[in-house]
N, C-alpha and C. Protein backbone atom coordinates (compact mmCIF):
# COMPACT_ATOMS: atom_id res chain seq x y z
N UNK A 1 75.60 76.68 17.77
CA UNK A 1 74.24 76.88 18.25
C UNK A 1 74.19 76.52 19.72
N UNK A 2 73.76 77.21 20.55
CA UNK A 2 73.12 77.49 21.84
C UNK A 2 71.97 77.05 22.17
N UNK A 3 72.10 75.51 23.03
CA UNK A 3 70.46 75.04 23.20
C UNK A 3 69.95 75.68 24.65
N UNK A 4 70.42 77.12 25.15
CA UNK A 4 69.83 77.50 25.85
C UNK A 4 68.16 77.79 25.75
N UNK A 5 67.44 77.91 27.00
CA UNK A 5 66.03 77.24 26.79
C UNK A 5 65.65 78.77 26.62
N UNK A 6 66.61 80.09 26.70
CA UNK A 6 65.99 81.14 26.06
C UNK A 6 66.30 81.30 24.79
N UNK A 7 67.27 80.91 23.83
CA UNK A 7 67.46 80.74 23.03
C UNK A 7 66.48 79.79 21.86
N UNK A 8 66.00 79.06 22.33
CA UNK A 8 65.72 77.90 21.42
C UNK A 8 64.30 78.87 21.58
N UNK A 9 63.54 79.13 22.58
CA UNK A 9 62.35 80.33 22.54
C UNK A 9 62.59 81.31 21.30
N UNK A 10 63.59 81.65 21.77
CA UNK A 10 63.77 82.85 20.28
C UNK A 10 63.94 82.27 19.38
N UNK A 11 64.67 81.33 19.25
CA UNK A 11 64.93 80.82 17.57
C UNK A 11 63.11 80.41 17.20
N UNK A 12 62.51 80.05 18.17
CA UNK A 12 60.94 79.48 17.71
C UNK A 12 60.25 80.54 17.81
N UNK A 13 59.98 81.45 17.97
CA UNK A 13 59.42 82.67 17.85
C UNK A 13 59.50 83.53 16.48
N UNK A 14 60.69 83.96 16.44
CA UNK A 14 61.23 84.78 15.39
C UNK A 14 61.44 83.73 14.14
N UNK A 15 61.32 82.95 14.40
CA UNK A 15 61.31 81.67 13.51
C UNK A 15 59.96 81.84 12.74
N UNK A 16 59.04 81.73 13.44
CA UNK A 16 57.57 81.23 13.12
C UNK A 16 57.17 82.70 12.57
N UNK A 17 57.68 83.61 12.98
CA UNK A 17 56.87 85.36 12.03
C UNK A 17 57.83 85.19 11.41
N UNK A 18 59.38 85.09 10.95
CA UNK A 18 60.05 85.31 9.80
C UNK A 18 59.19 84.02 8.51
N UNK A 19 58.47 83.19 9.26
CA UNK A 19 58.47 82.10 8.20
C UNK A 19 56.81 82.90 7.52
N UNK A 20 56.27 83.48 8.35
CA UNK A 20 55.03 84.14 8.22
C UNK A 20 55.23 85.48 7.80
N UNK A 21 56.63 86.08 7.23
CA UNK A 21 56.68 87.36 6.89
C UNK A 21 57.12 87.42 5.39
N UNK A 22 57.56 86.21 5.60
CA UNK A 22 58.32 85.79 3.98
C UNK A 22 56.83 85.11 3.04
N UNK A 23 56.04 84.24 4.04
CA UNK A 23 54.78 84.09 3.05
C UNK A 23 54.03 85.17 2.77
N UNK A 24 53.87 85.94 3.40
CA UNK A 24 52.91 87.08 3.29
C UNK A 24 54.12 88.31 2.15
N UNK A 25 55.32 88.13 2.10
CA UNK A 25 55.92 88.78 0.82
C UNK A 25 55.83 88.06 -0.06
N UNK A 26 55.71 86.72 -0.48
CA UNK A 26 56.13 86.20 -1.55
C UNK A 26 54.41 86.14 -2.21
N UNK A 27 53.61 85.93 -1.13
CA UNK A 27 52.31 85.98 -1.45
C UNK A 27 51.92 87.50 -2.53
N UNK A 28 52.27 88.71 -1.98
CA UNK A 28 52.29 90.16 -2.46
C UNK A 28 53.12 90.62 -3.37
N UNK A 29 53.98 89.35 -3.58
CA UNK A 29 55.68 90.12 -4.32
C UNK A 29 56.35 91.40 -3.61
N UNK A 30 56.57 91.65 -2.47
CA UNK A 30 56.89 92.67 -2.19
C UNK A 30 58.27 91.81 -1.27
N UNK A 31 59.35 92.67 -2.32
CA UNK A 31 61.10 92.14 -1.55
C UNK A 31 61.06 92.96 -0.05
N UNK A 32 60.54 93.25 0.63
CA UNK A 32 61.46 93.72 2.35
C UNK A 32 60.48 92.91 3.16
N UNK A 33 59.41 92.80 3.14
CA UNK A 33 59.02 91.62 3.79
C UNK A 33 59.41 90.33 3.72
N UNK A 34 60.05 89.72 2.34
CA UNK A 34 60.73 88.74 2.10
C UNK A 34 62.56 88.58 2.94
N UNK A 35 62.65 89.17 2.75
CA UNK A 35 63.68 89.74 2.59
C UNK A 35 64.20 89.99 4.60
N UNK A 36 63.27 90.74 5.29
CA UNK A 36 63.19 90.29 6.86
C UNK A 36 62.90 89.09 6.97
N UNK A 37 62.01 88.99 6.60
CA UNK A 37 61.65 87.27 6.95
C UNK A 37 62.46 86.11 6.94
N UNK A 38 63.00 86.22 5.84
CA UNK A 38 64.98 85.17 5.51
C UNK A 38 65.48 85.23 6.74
N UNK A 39 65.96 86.97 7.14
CA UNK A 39 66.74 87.50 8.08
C UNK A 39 66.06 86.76 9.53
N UNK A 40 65.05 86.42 9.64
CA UNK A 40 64.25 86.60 11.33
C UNK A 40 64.57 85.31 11.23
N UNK A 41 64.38 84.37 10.43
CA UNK A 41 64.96 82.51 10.38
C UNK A 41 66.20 82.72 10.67
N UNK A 42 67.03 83.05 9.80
CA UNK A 42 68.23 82.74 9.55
C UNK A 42 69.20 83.16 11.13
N UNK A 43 69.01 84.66 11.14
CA UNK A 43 69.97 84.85 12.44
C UNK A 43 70.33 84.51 13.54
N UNK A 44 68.92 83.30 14.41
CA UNK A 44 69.23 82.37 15.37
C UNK A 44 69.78 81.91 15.77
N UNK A 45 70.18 81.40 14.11
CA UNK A 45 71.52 80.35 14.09
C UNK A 45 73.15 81.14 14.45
N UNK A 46 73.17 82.23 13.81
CA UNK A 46 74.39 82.78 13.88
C UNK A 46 74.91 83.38 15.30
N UNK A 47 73.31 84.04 15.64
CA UNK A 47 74.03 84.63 17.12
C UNK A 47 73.47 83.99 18.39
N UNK A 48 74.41 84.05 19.23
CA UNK A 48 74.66 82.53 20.28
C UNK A 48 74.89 83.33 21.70
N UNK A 49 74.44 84.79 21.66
CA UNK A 49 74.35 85.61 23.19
C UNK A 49 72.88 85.90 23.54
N UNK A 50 72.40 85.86 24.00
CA UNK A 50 70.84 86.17 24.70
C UNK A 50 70.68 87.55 24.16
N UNK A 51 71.13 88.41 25.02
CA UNK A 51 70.88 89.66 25.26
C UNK A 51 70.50 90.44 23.19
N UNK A 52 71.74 89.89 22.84
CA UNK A 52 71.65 90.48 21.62
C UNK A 52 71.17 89.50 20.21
N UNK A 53 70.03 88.21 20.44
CA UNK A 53 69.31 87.36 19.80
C UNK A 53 68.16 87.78 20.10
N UNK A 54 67.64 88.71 21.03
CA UNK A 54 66.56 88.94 21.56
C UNK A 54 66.17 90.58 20.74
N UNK A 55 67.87 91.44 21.12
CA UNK A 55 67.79 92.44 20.26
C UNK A 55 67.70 92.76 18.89
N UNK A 56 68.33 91.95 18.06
CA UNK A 56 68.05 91.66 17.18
C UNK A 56 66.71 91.69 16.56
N UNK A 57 66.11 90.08 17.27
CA UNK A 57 64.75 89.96 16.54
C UNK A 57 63.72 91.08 16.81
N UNK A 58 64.28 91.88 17.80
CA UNK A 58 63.10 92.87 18.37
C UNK A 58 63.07 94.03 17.26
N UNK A 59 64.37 94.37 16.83
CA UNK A 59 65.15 95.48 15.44
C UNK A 59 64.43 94.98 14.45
N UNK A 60 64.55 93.75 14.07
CA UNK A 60 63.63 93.38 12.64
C UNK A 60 62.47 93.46 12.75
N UNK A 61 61.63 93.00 14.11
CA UNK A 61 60.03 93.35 14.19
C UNK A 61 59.72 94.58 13.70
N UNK A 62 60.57 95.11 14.47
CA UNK A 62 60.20 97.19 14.25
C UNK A 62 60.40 97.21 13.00
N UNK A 63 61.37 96.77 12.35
CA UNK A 63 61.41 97.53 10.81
C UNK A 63 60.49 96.30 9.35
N UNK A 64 60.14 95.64 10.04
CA UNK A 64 59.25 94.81 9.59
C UNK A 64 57.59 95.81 9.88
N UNK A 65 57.43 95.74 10.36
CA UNK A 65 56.23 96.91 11.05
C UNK A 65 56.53 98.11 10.33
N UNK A 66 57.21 98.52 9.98
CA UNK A 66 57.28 99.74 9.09
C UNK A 66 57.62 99.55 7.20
N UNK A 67 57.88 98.69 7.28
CA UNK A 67 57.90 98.00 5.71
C UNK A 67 57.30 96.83 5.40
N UNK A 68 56.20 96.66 6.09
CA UNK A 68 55.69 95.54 5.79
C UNK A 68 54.65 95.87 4.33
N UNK A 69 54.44 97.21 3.86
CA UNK A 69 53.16 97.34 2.79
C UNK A 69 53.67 98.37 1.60
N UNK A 70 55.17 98.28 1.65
CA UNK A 70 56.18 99.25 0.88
C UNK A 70 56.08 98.50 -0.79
């Protein structure tokens, strides 16, 4: 883990809607909102380059936004 101060931004960002994407699935029962939401916590940890921690969480927003009511 990378305590860069853009990093730790993203991990708290994508942190706080994955933790808010997974309540709002588990609230509905609906698995892909759950299911991003794991993903938007979890990946912070794993990836440790800016450019593509940023891309990432930006990929799950979008497809979170399109499966959020599936």
């Amino acid at each position: 883990m990378n305590f860069d101060p853009y990093n730790l931004l993203a991990g708290l960002i994508f942190g706080a809607i994955g933790w808010g994407a997974f309540s709002y699935g588990r609230k509905l029962e609906l698995w892909k909102p759950k299911a991003i939401g794991v993903a938007l916590m979890v990946y912070p940890y794993i990836c440790s380059n800016v450019w593509a921690l940023w891309g990432i969480g930006v990929a799950l927003l979008v497809t979170l936004w399109f499966h959020h009511d599936e």
